[in-house]
Protein backbone atom coordinates (compact mmCIF):
# COMPACT_ATOMS: atom_id res chain seq x y z
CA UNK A 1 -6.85 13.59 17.13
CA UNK A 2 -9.90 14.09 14.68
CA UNK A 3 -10.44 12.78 11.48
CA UNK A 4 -9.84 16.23 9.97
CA UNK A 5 -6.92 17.48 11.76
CA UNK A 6 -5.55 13.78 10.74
CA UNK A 7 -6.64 14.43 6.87
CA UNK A 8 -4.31 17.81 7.23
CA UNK A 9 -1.33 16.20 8.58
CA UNK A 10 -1.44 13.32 6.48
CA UNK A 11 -2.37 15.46 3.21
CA UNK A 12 1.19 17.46 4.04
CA UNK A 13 3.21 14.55 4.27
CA UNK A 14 0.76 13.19 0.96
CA UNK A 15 1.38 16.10 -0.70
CA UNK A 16 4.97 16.01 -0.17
CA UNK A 17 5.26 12.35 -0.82
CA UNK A 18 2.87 12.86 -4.38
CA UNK A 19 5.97 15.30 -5.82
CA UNK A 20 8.79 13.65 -4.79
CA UNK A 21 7.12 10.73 -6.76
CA UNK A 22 6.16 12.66 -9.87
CA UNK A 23 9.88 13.83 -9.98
CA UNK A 24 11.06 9.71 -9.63
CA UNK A 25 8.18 9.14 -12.51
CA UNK A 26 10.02 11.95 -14.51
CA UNK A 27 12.79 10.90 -14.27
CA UNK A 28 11.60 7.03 -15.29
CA UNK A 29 9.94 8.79 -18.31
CA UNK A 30 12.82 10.80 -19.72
CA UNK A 31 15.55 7.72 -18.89
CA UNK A 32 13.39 4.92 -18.70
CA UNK A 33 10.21 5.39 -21.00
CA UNK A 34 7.08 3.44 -20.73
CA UNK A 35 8.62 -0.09 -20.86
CA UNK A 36 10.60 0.57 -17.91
CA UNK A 37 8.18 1.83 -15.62
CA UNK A 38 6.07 -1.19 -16.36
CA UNK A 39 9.17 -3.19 -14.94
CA UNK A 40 9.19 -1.38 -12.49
CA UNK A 41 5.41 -1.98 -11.80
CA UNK A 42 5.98 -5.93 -12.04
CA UNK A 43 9.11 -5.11 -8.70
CA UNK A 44 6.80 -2.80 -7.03
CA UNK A 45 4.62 -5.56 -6.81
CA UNK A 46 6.39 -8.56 -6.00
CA UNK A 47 7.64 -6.01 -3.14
CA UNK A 48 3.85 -5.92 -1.91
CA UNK A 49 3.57 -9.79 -2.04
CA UNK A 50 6.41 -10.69 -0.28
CA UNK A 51 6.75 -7.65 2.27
CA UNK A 52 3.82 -9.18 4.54
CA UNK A 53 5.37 -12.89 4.58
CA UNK A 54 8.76 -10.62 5.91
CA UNK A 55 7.03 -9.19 8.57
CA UNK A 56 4.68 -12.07 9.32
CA UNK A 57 1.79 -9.91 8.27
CA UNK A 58 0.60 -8.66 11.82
CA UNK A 59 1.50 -5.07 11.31
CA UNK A 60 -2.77 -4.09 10.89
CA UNK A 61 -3.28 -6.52 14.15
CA UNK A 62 0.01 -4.41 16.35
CA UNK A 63 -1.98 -0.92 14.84
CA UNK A 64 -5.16 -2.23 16.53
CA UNK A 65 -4.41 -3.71 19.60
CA UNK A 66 -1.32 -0.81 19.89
CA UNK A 67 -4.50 1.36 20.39
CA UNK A 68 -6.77 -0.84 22.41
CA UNK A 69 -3.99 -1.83 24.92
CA UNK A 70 -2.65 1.91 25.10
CA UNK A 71 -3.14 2.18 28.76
CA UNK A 72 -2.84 -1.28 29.50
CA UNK A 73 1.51 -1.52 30.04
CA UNK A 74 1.38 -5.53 30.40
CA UNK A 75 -0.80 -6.17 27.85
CA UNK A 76 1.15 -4.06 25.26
CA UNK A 77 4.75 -5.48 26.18
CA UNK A 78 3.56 -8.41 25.16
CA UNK A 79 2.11 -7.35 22.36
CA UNK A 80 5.39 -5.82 21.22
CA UNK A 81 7.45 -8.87 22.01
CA UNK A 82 5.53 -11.27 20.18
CA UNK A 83 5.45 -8.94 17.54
CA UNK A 84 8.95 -8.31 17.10
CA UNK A 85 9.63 -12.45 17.51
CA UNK A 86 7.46 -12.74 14.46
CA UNK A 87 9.01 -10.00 12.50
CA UNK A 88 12.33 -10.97 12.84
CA UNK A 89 11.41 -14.98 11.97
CA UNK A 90 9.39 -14.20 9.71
CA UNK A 91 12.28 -11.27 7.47
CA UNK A 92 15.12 -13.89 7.83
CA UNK A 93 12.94 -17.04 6.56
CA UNK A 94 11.93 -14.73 3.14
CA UNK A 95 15.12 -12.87 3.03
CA UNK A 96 16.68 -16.66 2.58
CA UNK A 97 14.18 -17.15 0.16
CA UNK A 98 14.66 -14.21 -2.08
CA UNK A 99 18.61 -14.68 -2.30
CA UNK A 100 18.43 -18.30 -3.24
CA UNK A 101 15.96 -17.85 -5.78
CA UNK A 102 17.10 -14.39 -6.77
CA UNK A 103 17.41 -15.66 -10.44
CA UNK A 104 14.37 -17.35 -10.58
CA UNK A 105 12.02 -14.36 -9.22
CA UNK A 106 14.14 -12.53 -11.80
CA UNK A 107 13.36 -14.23 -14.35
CA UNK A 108 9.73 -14.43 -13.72
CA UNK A 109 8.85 -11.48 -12.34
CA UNK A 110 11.47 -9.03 -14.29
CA UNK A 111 11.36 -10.94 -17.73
CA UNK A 112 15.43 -11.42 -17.88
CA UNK A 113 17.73 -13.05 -15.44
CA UNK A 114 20.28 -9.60 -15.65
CA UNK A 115 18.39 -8.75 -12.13
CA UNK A 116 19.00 -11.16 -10.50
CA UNK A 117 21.55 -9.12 -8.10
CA UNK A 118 18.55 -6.88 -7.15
CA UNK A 119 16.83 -9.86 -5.60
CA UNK A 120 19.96 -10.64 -3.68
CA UNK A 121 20.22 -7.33 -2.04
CA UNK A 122 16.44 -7.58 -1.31
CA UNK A 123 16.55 -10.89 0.32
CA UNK A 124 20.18 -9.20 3.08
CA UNK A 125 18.16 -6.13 3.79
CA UNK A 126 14.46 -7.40 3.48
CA UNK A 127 14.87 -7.56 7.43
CA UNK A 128 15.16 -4.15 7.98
CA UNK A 129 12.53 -3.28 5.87
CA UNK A 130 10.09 -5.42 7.92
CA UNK A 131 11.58 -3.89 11.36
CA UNK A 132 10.58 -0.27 9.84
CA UNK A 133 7.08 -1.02 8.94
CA UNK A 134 6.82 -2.88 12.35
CA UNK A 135 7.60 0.59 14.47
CA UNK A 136 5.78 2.74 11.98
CA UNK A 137 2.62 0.39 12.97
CA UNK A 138 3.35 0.58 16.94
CA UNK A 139 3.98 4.83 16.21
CA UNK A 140 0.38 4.44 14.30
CA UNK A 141 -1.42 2.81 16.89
CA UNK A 142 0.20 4.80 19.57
CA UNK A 143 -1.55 7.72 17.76
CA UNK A 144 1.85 9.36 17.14
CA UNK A 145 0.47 10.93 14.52
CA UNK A 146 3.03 13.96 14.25
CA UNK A 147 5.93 11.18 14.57
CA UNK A 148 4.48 8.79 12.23
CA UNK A 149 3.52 11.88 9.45
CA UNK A 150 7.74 13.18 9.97
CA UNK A 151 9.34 9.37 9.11
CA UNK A 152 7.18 9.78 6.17
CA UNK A 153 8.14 12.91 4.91
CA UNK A 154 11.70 12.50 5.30
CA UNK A 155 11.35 9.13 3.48
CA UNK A 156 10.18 10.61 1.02
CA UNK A 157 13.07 13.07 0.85
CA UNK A 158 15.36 10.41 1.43
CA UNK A 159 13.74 8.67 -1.59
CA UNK A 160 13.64 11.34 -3.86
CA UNK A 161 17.36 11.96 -3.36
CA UNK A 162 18.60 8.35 -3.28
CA UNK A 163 16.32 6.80 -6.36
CA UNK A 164 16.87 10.12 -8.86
CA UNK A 165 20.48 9.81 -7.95
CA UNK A 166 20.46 5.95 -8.81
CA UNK A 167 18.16 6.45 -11.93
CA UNK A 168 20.37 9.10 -13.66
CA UNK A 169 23.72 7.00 -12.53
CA UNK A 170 22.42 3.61 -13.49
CA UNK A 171 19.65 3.90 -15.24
CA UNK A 172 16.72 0.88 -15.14
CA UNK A 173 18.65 -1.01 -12.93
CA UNK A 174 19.64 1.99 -10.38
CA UNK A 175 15.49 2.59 -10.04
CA UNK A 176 15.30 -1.26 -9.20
CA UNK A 177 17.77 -1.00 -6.91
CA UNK A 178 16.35 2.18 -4.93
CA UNK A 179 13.55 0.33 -4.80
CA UNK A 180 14.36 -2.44 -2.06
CA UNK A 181 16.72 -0.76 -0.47
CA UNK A 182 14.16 2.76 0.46
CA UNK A 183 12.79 1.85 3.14
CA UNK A 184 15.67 -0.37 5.38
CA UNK A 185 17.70 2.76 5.34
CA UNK A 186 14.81 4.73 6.89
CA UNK A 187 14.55 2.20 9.23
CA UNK A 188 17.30 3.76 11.20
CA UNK A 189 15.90 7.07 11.40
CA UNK A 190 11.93 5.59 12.20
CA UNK A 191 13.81 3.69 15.44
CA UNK A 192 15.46 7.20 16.75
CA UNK A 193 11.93 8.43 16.82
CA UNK A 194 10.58 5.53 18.58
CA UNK A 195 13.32 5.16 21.13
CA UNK A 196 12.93 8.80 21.80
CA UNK A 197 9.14 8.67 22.54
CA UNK A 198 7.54 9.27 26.22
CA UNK A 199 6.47 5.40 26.21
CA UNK A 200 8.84 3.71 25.08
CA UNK A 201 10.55 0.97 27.44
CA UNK A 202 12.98 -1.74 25.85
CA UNK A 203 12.07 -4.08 28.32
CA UNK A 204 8.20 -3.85 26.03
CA UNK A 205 10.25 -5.93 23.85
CA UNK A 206 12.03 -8.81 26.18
CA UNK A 207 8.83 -10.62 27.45
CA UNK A 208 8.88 -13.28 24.58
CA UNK A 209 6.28 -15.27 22.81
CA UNK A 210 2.56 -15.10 24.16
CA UNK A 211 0.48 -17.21 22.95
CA UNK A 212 -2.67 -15.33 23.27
CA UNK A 213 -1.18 -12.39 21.03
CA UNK A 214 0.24 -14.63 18.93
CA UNK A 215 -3.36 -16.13 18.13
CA UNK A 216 -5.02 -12.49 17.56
CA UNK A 217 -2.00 -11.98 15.43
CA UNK A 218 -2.31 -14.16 13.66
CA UNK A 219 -6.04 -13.40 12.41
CA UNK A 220 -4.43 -10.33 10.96
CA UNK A 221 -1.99 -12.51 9.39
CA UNK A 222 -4.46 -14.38 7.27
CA UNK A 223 -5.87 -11.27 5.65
CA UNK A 224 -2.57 -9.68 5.05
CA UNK A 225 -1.46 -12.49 3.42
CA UNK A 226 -4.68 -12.57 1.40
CA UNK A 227 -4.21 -9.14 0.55
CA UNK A 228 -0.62 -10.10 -0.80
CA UNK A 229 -1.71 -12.95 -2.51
CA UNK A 230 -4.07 -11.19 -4.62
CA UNK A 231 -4.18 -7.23 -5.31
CA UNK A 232 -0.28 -7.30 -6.38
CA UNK A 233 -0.25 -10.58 -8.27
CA UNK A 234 -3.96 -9.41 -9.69
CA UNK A 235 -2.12 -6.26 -11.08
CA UNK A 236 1.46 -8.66 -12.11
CA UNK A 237 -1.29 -10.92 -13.99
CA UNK A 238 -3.00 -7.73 -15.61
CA UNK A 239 0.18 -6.48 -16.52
CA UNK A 240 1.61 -9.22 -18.10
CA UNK A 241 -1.85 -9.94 -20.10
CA UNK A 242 -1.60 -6.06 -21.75
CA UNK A 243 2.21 -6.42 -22.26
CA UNK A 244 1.70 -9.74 -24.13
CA UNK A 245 -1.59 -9.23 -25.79
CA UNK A 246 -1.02 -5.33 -26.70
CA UNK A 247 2.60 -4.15 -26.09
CA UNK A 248 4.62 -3.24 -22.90
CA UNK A 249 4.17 0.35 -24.39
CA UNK A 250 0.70 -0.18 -23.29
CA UNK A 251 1.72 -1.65 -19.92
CA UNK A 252 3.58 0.94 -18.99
CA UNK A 253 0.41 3.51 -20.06
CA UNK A 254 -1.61 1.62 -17.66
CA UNK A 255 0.55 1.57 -14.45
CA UNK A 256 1.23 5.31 -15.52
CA UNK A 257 -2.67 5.93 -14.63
CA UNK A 258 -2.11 3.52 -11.85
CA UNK A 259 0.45 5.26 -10.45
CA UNK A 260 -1.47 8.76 -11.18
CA UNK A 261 -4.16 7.40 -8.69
CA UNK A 262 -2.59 5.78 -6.05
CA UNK A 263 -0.60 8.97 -5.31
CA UNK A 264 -3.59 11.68 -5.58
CA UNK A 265 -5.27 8.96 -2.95
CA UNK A 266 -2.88 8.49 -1.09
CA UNK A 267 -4.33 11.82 0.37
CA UNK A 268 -6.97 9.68 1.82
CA UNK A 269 -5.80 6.11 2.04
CA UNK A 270 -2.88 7.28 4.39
CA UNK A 271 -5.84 9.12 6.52
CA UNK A 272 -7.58 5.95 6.37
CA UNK A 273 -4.72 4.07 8.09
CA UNK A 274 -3.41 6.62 10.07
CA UNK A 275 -6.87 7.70 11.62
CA UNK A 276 -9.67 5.29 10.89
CA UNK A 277 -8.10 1.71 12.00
CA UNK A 278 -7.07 2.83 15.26
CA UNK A 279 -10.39 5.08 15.67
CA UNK A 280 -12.59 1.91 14.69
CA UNK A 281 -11.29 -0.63 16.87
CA UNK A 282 -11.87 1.64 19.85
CA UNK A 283 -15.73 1.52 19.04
CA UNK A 284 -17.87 -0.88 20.54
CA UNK A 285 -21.26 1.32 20.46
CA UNK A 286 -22.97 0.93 17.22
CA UNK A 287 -24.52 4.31 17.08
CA UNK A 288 -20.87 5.91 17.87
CA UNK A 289 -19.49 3.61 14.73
CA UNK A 290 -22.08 4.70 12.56
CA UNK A 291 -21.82 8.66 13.35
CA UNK A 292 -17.86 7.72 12.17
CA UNK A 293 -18.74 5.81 9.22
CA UNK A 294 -21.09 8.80 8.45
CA UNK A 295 -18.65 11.41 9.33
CA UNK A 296 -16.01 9.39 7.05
CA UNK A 297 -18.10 9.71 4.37
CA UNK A 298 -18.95 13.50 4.38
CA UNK A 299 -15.17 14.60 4.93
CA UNK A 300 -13.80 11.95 2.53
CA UNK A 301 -16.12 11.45 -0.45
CA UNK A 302 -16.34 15.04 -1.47
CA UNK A 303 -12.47 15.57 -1.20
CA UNK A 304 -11.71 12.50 -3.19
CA UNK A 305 -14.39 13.96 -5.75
CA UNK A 306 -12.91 17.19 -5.99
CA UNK A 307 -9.42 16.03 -6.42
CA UNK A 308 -10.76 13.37 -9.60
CA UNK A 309 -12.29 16.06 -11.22
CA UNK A 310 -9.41 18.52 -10.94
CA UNK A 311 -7.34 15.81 -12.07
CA UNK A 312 -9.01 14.98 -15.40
CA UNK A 313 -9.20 18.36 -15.91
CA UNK A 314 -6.01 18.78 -16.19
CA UNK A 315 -4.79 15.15 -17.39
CA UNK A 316 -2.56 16.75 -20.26
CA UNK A 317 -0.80 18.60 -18.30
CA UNK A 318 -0.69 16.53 -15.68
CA UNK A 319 0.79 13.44 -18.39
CA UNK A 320 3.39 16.42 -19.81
CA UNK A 321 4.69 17.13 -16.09
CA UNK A 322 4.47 13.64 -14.09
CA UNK A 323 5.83 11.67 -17.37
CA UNK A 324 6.65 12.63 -20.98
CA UNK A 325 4.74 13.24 -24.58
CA UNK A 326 5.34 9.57 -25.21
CA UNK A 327 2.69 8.59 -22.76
CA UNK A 328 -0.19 10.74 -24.60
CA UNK A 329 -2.25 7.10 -24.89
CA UNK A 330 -2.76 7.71 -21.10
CA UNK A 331 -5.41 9.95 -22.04
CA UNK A 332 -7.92 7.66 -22.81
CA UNK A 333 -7.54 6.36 -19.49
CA UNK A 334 -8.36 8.85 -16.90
CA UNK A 335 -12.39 9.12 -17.06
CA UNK A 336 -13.19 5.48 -15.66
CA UNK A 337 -9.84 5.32 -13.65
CA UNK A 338 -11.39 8.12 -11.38
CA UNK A 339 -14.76 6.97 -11.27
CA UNK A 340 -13.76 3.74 -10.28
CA UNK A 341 -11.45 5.74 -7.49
CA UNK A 342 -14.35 7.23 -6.21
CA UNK A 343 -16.40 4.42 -5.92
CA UNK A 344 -13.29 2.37 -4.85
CA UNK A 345 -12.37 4.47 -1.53
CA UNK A 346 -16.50 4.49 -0.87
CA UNK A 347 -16.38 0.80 -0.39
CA UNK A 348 -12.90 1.12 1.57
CA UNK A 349 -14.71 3.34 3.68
CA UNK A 350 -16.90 0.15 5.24
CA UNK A 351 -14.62 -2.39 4.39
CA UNK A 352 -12.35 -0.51 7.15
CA UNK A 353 -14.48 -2.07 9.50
CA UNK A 354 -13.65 -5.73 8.62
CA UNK A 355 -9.86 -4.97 9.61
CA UNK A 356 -11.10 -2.95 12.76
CA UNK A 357 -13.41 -5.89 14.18
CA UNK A 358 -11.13 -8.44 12.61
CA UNK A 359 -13.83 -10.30 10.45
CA UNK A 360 -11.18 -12.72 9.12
CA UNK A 361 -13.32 -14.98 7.17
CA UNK A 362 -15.40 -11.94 5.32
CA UNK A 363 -12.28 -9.96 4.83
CA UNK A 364 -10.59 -13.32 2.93
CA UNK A 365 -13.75 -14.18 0.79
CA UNK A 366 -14.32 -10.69 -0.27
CA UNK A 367 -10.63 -10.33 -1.52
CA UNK A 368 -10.63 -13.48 -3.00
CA UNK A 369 -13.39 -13.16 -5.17
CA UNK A 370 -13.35 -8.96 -5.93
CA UNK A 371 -9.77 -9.26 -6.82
CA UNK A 372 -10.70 -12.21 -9.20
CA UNK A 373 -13.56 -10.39 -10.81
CA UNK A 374 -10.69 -7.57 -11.56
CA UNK A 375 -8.53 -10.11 -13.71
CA UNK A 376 -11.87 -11.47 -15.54
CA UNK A 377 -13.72 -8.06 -15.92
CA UNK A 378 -10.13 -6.75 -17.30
CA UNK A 379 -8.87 -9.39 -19.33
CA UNK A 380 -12.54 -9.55 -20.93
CA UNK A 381 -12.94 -5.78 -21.46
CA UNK A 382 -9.71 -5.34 -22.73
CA UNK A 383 -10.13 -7.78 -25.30
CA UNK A 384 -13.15 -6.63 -26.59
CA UNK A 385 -11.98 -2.63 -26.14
CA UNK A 386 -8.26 -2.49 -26.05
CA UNK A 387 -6.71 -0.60 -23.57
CA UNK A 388 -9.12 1.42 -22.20
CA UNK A 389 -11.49 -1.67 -21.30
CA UNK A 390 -9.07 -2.19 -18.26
CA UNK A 391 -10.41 0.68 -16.44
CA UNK A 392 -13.67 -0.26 -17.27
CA UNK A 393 -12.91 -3.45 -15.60
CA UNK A 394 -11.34 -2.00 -12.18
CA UNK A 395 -14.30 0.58 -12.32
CA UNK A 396 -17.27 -1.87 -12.31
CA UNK A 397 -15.43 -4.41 -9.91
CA UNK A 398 -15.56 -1.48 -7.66
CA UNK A 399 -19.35 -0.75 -8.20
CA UNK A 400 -20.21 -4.39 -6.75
CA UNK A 401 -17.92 -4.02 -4.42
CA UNK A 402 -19.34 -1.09 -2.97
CA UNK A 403 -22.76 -2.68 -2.90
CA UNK A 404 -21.64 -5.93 -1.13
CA UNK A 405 -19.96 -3.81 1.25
CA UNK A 406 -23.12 -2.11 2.28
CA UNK A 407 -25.32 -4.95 2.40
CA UNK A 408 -22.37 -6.04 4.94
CA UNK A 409 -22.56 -3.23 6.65
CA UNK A 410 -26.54 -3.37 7.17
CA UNK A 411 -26.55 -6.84 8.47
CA UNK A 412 -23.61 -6.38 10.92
CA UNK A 413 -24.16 -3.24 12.07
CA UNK A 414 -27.26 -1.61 11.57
């Protein structure tokens, strides 16, 4: 499947996904207001730092070597059994975790020990949850990309229904709630999908621990882990700096414009995944990698240009529909938000290629210290311009990354 017919698949299910989300963000708004959806933030989070220690953080390393061992039967059971070993170790271990310390990561993460009962339902059905992205990553590198694109629109469904009915019921507490249970329910429905597919064979998952997949795992574990060590708590630290030295009010402005560009992106980042990692690690001729990385470029920039523009066009409207008059302070946010997503999915476009050849070491250094220069470019501008400073933080920490991310690219590849 091409890039483009990929894009239109994935833009459906993004599309579909992108409203269910503005009605949940509604919702927040009217019951909620800005405060809560901050808290909410500071969950969604913590979910991303703890969700790759639950599922041992192999699920980019099962979408590339799902694809590179298609053909290959032997190769791929074991891929699958390891992988499923792992996962299931791995969602018990943190599942433990989270319930013992339930009022501890409550207290820190959630500023009051009253959730503490959300972190105990996390940590019983955390396993599932790590299960479900496990199979969505075998249906991804399987290229089951009409599969894969229908477990994400009826999540999102599923999540619509579920969270609005738990916001309106419960309130703050009923959004928390919907939050970490989502995606173990759909776990049910993404494993009637996969046991119904042409390849698969339950004895794929009975040959047990080999160690050479475990090792080439594992190299995917390190930069998932990296990944959840620093964008989430980057954006927890961020958040907690702007609640403290401005107001949560503020907070919750900023991971309104947050959310506001991770679901107009998600357009592309889902393409990205979807198409791109798979695609990638199937290259081994340079001049065929660079026609894709050229190709990427052409199809994606000019979409994700498009849709930034229309958005700030239309950022009133866009604040009045997705949230509520009370987050009108948003406005100010919107022009370097977008540039920096622009300039942000340019580098992602190259920086594919470190997940795709598994360049462990580069990968970990360039998260490391890009994710740093985020918190310091933030915390610096927004002390010296208030609010909006933060987006003129995550826009310039996107401008060097782009341009250490072709200077990669040159050396390695060119």
């Amino acid at each position: 499947m091409t890039l483009i017919k990929t894009s239109i698949l994935t833009a459906i299910s993004t599309i579909i996904r992108v409203v269910t989300r503005f009605i949940i963000n509604k919702l927040i708004s009217v019951y909620i207001g800005p405060s809560g959806l901050a808290i909410i933030g500071q969950l969604i989070n913590f979910n991303s730092v703890v969700m790759p220690f639950a599922s041992g953080a192999i699920n980019q390393g099962v979408v590339k070597y799902t694809a590179e061992y298609k053909e290959d039967f032997e190769k791929k059971s074991k891929l699958f059994s390891t992988a499923i070993i792992i996962t299931l170790t791995s969602s018990v271990i943190t599942g433990i975790i989270i319930s013992v310390f339930s009022s501890y990561f409550s207290e820190v993460i959630l500023k009051s020990s009253d959730y503490s009962s959300v972190f105990i339902v996390f940590g019983f059905t955390i396993i599932f949850f790590a299960l479900n992205t496990l199979l969505m990553a075998i249906l991804n590198g399987q290229k089951e990309i009409k599969k894969f694109i229908l477990v994400n629109i009826i999540s999102s469904f599923f999540s619509l229904i579920f969270t609005s009915g738990l916001i309106v019921l419960l309130g703050l507490v009923g959004a928390l709630y919907a939050l970490v249970v989502n995606q173990s329910v759909i776990f049910f429905i993404t494993l009637t999908f996969v046991v119904k597919s042409s390849w698969f064979k339950l004895g794929y998952f009975k040959q047990g621990m080999d160690k050479k997949c475990l090792k080439l795992l594992l190299k995917y574990s390190a930069m998932a882990i990296v990944s959840a060590l620093t964008t989430p708590i980057a954006l927890i630290v961020i958040r907690n700096y702007i609640g403290e030295s401005l107001s949560w009010d503020a907070a919750g402005y900023w991971e309104g414009i947050w959310q506001i560009s991770a679901m107009y992106l998600m357009v592309v980042t889902t393409s990205l995944s979807v198409y791109y990692l798979p695609r990638l690690s199937e290259i081994h001729d340079k001049n065929e990698l660079k026609r894709e990385i050229i190709s990427g470029y052409k199809i994606i920039l000019p979409i994700v240009s498009i849709m930034a523009l229309t958005i700030y066009s239309l950022k009133e409207y866009i604040i009045l529909i997705a949230f509520t008059e009370s987050f009108t302070p948003m406005l100010e946010l919107f022009k370097w938000q977008l540039i920096g997503d622009i300039f942000k999915i340019a580098a992602w476009l190259l920086a594919y290629l470190m997940l795709a050849k598994a360049m462990t070491r580069l990968f970990i250094y360039t998260e490391i210290i890009f994710t740093t220069s985020f918190v310091v470019l933030s915390i610096v501008f927004v002390k010296n311009f208030g609010l909006v400073g933060v987006t003129y933080g995550f826009c310039l920490n996107y401008v060097l990354y782009l341009i250490t991310m072709i200077i990669v690219f040159r050396k390695r590849f060119a």
